[in-house]
Protein backbone atom coordinates (compact mmCIF):
# COMPACT_ATOMS: atom_id res chain seq x y z
CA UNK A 1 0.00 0.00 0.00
CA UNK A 2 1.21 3.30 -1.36
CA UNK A 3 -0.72 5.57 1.16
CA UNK A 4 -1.86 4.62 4.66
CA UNK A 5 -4.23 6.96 6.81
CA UNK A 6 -5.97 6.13 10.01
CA UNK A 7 -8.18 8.15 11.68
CA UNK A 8 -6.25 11.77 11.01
CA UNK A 9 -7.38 14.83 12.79
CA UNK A 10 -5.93 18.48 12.19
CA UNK A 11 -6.54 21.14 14.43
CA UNK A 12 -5.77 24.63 13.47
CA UNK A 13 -6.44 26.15 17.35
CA UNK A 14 -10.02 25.27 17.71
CA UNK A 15 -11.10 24.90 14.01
CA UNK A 16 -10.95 21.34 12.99
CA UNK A 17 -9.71 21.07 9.23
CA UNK A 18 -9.33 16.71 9.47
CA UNK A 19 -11.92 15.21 11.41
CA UNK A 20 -10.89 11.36 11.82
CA UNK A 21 -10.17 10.54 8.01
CA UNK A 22 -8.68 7.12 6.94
CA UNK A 23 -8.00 5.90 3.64
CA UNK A 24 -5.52 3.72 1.70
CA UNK A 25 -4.32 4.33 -2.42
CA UNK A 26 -2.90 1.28 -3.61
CA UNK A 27 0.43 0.65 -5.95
CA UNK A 28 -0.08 2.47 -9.16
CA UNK A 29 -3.02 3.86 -8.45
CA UNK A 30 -4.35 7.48 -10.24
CA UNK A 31 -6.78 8.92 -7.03
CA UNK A 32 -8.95 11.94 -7.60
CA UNK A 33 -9.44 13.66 -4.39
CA UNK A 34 -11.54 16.35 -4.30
CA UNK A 35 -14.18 18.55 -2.41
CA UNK A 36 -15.09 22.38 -1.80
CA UNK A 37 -12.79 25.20 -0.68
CA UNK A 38 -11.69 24.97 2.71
CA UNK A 39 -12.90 20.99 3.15
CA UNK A 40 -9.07 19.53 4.29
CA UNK A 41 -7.55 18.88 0.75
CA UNK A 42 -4.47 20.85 0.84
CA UNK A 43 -4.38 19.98 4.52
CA UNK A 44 -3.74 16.02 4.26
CA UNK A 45 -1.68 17.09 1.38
CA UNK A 46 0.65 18.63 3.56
CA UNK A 47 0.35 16.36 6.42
CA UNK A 48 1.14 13.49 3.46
CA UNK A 49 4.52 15.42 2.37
CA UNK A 50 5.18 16.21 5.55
CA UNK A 51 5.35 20.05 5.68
CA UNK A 52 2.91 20.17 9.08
CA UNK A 53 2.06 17.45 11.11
CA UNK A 54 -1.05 15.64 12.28
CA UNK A 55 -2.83 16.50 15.69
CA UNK A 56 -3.67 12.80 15.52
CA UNK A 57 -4.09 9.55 13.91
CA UNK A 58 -1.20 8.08 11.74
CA UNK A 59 -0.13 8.48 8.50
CA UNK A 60 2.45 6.11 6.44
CA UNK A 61 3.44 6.78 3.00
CA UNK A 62 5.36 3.77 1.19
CA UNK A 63 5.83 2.30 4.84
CA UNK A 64 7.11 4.94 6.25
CA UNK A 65 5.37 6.82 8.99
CA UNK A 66 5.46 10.51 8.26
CA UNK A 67 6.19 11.48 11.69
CA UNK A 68 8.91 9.12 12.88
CA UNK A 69 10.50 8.65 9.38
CA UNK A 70 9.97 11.94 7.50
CA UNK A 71 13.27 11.77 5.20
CA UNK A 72 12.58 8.56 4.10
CA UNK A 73 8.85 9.56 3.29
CA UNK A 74 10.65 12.95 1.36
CA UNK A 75 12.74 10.68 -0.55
CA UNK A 76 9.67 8.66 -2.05
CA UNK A 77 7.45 11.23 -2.80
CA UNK A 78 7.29 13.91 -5.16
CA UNK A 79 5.05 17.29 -4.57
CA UNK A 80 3.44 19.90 -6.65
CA UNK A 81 2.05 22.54 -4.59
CA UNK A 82 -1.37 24.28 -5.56
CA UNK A 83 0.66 27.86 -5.69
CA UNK A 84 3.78 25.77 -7.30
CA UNK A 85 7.07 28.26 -5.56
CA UNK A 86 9.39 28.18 -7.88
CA UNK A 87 13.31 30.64 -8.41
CA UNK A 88 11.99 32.92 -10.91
CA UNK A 89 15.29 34.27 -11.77
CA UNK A 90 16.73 30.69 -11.95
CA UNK A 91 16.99 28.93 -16.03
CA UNK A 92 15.06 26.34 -16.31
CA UNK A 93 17.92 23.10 -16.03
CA UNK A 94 19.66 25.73 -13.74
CA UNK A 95 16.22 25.14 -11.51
CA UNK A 96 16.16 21.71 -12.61
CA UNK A 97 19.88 20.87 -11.14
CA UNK A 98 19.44 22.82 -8.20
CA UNK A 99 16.82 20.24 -7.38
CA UNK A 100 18.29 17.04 -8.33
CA UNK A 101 21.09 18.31 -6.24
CA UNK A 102 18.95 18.47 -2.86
CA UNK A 103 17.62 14.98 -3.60
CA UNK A 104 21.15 13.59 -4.62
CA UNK A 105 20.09 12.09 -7.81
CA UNK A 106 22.72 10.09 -9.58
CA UNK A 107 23.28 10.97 -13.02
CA UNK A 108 22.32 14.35 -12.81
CA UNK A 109 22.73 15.69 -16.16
CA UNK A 110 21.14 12.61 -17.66
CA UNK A 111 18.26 12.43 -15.44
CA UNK A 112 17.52 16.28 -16.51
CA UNK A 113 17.32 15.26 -20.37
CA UNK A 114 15.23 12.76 -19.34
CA UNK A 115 12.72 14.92 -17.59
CA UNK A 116 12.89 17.80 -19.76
CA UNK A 117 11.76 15.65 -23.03
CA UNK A 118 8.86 14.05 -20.56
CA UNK A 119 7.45 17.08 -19.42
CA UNK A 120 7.91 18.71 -22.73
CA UNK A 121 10.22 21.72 -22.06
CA UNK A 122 12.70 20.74 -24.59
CA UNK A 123 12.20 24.38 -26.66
CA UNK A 124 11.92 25.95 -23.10
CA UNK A 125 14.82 24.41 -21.37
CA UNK A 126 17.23 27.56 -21.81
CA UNK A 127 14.75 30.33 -20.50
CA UNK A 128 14.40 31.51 -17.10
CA UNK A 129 11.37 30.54 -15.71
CA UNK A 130 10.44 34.00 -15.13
CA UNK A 131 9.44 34.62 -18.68
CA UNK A 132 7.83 31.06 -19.14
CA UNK A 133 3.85 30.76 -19.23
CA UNK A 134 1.82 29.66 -17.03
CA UNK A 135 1.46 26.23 -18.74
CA UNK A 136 5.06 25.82 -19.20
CA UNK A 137 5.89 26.83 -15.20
CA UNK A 138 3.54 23.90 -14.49
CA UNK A 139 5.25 21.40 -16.67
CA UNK A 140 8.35 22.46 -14.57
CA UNK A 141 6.87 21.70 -10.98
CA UNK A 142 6.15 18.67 -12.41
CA UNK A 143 9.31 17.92 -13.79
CA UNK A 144 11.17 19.08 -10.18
CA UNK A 145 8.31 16.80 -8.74
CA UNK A 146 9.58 13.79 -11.08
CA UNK A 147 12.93 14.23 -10.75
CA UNK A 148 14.34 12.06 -7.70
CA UNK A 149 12.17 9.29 -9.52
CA UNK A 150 9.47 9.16 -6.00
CA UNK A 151 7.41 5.91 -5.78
CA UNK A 152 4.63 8.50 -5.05
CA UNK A 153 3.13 12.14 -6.18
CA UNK A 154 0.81 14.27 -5.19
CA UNK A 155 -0.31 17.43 -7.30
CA UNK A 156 -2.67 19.66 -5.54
CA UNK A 157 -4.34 21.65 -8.54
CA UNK A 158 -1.71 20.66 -10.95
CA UNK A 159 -3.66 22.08 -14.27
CA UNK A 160 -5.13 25.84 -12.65
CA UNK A 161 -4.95 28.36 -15.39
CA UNK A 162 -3.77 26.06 -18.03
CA UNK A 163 -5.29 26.36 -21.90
CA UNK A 164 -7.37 23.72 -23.65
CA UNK A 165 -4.43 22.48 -25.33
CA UNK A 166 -2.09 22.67 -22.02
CA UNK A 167 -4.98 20.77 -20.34
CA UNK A 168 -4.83 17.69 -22.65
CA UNK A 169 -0.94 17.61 -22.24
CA UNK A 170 -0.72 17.44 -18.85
CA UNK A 171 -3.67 14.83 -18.29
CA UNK A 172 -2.31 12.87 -20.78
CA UNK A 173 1.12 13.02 -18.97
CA UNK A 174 -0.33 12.51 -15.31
CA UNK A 175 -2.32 9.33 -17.13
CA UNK A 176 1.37 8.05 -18.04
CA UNK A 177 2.85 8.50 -15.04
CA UNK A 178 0.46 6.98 -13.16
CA UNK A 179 1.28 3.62 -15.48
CA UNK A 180 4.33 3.34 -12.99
CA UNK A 181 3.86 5.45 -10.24
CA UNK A 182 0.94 6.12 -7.19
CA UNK A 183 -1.05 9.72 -8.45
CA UNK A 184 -2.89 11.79 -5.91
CA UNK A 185 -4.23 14.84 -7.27
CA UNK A 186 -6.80 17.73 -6.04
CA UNK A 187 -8.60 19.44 -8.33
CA UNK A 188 -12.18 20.99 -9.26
CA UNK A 189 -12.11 19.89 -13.01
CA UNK A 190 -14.65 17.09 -13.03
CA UNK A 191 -13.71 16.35 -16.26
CA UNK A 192 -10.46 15.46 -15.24
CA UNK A 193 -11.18 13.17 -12.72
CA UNK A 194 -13.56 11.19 -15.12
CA UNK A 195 -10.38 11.45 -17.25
CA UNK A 196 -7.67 10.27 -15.81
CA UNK A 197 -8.37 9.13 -11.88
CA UNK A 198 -8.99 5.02 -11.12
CA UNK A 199 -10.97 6.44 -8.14
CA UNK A 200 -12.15 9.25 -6.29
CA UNK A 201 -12.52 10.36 -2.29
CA UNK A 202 -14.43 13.30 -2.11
CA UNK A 203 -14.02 15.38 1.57
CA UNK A 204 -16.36 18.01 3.12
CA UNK A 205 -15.50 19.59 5.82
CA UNK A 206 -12.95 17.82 6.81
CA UNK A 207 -14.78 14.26 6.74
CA UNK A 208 -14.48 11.78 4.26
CA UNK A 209 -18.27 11.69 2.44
CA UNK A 210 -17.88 9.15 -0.95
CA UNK A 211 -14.62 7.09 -1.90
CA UNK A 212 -15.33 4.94 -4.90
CA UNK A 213 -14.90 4.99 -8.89
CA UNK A 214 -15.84 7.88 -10.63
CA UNK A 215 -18.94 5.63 -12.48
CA UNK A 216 -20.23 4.76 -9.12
CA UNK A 217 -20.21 7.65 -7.67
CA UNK A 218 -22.12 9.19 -11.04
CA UNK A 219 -24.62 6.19 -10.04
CA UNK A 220 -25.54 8.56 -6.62
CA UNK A 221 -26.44 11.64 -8.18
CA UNK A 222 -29.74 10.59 -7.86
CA UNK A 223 -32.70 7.77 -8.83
CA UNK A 224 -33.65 9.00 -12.24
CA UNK A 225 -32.81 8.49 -15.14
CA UNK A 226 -32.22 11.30 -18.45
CA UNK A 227 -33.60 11.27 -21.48
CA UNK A 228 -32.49 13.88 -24.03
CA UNK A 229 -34.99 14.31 -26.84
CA UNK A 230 -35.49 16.75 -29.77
CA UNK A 231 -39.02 17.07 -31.46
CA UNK A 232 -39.64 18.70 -35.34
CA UNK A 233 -42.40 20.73 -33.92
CA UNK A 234 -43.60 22.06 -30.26
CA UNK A 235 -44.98 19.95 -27.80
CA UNK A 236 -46.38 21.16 -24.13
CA UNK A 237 -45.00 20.08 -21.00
CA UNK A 238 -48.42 19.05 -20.24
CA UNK A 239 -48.34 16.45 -22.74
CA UNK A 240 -45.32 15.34 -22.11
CA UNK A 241 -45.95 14.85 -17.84
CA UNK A 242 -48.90 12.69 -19.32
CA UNK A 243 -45.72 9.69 -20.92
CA UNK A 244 -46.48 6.90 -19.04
CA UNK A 245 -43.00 6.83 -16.88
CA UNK A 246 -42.53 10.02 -16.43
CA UNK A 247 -41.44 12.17 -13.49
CA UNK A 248 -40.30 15.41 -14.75
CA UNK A 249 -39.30 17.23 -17.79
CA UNK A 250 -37.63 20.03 -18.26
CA UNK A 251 -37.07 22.72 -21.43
CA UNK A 252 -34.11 23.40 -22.77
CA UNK A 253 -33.53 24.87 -26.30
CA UNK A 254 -35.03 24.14 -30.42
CA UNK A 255 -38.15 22.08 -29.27
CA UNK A 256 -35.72 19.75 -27.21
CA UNK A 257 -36.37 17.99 -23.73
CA UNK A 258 -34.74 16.69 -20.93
CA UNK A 259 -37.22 13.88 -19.81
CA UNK A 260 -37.12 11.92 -15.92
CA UNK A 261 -37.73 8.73 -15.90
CA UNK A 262 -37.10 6.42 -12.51
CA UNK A 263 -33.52 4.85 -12.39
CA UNK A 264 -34.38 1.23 -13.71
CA UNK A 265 -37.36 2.19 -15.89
CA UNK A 266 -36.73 2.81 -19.81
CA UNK A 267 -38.99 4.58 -21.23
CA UNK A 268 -37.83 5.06 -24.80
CA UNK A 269 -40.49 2.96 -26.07
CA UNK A 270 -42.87 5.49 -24.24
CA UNK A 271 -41.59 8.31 -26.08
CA UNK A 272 -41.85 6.83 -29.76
CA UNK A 273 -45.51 5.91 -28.64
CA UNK A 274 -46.02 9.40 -27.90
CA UNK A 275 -44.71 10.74 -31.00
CA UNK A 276 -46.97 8.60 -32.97
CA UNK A 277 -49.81 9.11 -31.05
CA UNK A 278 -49.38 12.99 -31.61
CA UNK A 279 -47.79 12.99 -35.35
CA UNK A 280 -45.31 14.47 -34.17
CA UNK A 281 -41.18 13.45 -35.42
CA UNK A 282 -38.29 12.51 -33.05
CA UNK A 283 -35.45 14.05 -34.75
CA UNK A 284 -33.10 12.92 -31.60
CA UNK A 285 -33.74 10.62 -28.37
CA UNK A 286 -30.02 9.83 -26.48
CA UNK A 287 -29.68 8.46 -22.83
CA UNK A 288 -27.82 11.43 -21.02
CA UNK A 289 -25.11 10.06 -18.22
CA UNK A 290 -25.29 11.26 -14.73
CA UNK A 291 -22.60 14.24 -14.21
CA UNK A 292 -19.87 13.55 -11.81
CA UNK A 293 -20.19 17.39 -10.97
CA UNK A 294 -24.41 16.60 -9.93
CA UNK A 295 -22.79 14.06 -7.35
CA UNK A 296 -20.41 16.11 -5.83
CA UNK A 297 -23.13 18.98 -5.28
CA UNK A 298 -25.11 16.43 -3.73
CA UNK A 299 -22.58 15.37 -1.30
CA UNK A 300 -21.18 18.54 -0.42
CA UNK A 301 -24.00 20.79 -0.08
């Protein structure tokens, strides 16, 4: 097991951030952890890389406990920051060295190549980081994250302020790391998390309130089910509460409807019934998936 935590509780004086949260991540394992502003995320991201300490419970990362064996938990991880501090002034392999130097990594000047062509700062390598963009600063708190080659990492909002195009390149590199290495990341992109994360533990203040696969926890955004359906010509609301099935419906644009049907009833068969019945054409009927994004509102309301 890659991550160990057992009942964890972090007082800041009398506010509680952590209120008793335990949960494993496994070998090679992408998790997606996630929640509201304020709910503990960066907080058991610290207590994980061992920049503050627990009030209690324990913590072990790769075996070691983070209290009693800190350098050995330093030397396994690898840490991305939400604010990501890094030397403006420094170049970027200047930066890059400076690092690898603090973690004694063999090879040095190899082991920068290497992790200048992954993160793709190969046309950037010679520029001070200063006059990088945002995207590109990113790629190079990653690449000081990667660098000491840690069994674990842990990116708290590794793709803020990044560009469409940025946003693909990173989750595409986070998926490939996480091929070989244990992931933990924070974020609010749902998207990403259906993306790229095996699971998901979502936290609200400072408890632990789903921890399960992305698709499951879609499954608790609620009992219904959506139908998406477009119409050639206008049809009432009224008629359409009258489907046999039917629990709701609601308008959204060009004679299309979002229609409510219980979780295990189909009623698509209802629908083409309908439009027979009142000559009027389906143009489009699709089965809509539940929204990661509906379940975490749900749970963190």
């Amino acid at each position: 097991m890659s991550i160990s935590v057992k009942n964890v509780s972090k007082f800041y004086g009398q506010q509680k951030a952590l209120d008793e949260v335990s949960f494993e991540i496994g070998n090679g394992e992408i998790l997606g952890f996630l929640g509201p502003n304020g709910a503990g995320k960066s907080t058991m991201m610290k207590i994980l890389t061992c920049f503050i300490p627990q009030s209690y419970g324990e913590v072990k990362v790769c075996g070691y406990d983070v209290n009693e064996e800190s350098i050995e938990v330093r030397k396994n991880v690898g840490y991305l920051p939400e604010h990501n501090p890094l030397y403006l002034d420094m170049y970027v392999k200047e930066y890059l060295e400076f690092i690898a130097g603090l973690h004694h990594v063999k090879n040095i000047k190899t082991r920068i190549d290497e992790m200048v062509e992954m993160t793709g700062l190969t046309l950037e390598q010679k520029k001070k980081i200063g006059a990088l963009s945002k995207g590109y600063r990113q790629r190079v708190g990653l690449a000081q994250a990667l660098i000491h080659d840690p069994k674990v990492l842990i990116l708290d909002e590794p793709t803020t302020g990044l560009d469409p195009n940025q946003l693909t390149e990173i989750r595409d590199l986070i998926r490939n790391i996480g091929k070989k290495k244990t992931v933990m990341l924070s974020t609010h992109i749902m998207q990403e998390v259906e993306a790229i994360c095996d699971r998901v533990i979502i936290i609200n203040r400072g408890k632990i309130v789903a921890n399960s696969s992305s698709q499951e926890l879609q499954k608790l955004s609620g009992n219904k089910q959506i139908f998406s359906v477009e119409f050639s010509k206008s049809v009432s609301k009224a008629m359409l509460l009258k489907i046999d099935g039917v629990i709701g419906v609601k308008d959204t644009e060009n004679n299309t409807w979002e229609i409510y049907s219980n979780v295990n009833q189909d009623i698509r068969n209802n629908i083409f019934n309908f439009s027979v019945l009142n000559e009027v054409s389906i143009l489009g009927l699709q089965k809509l998936d539940q929204k990661l994004e509906d379940t975490f509102k749900q749970l963190t309301k």
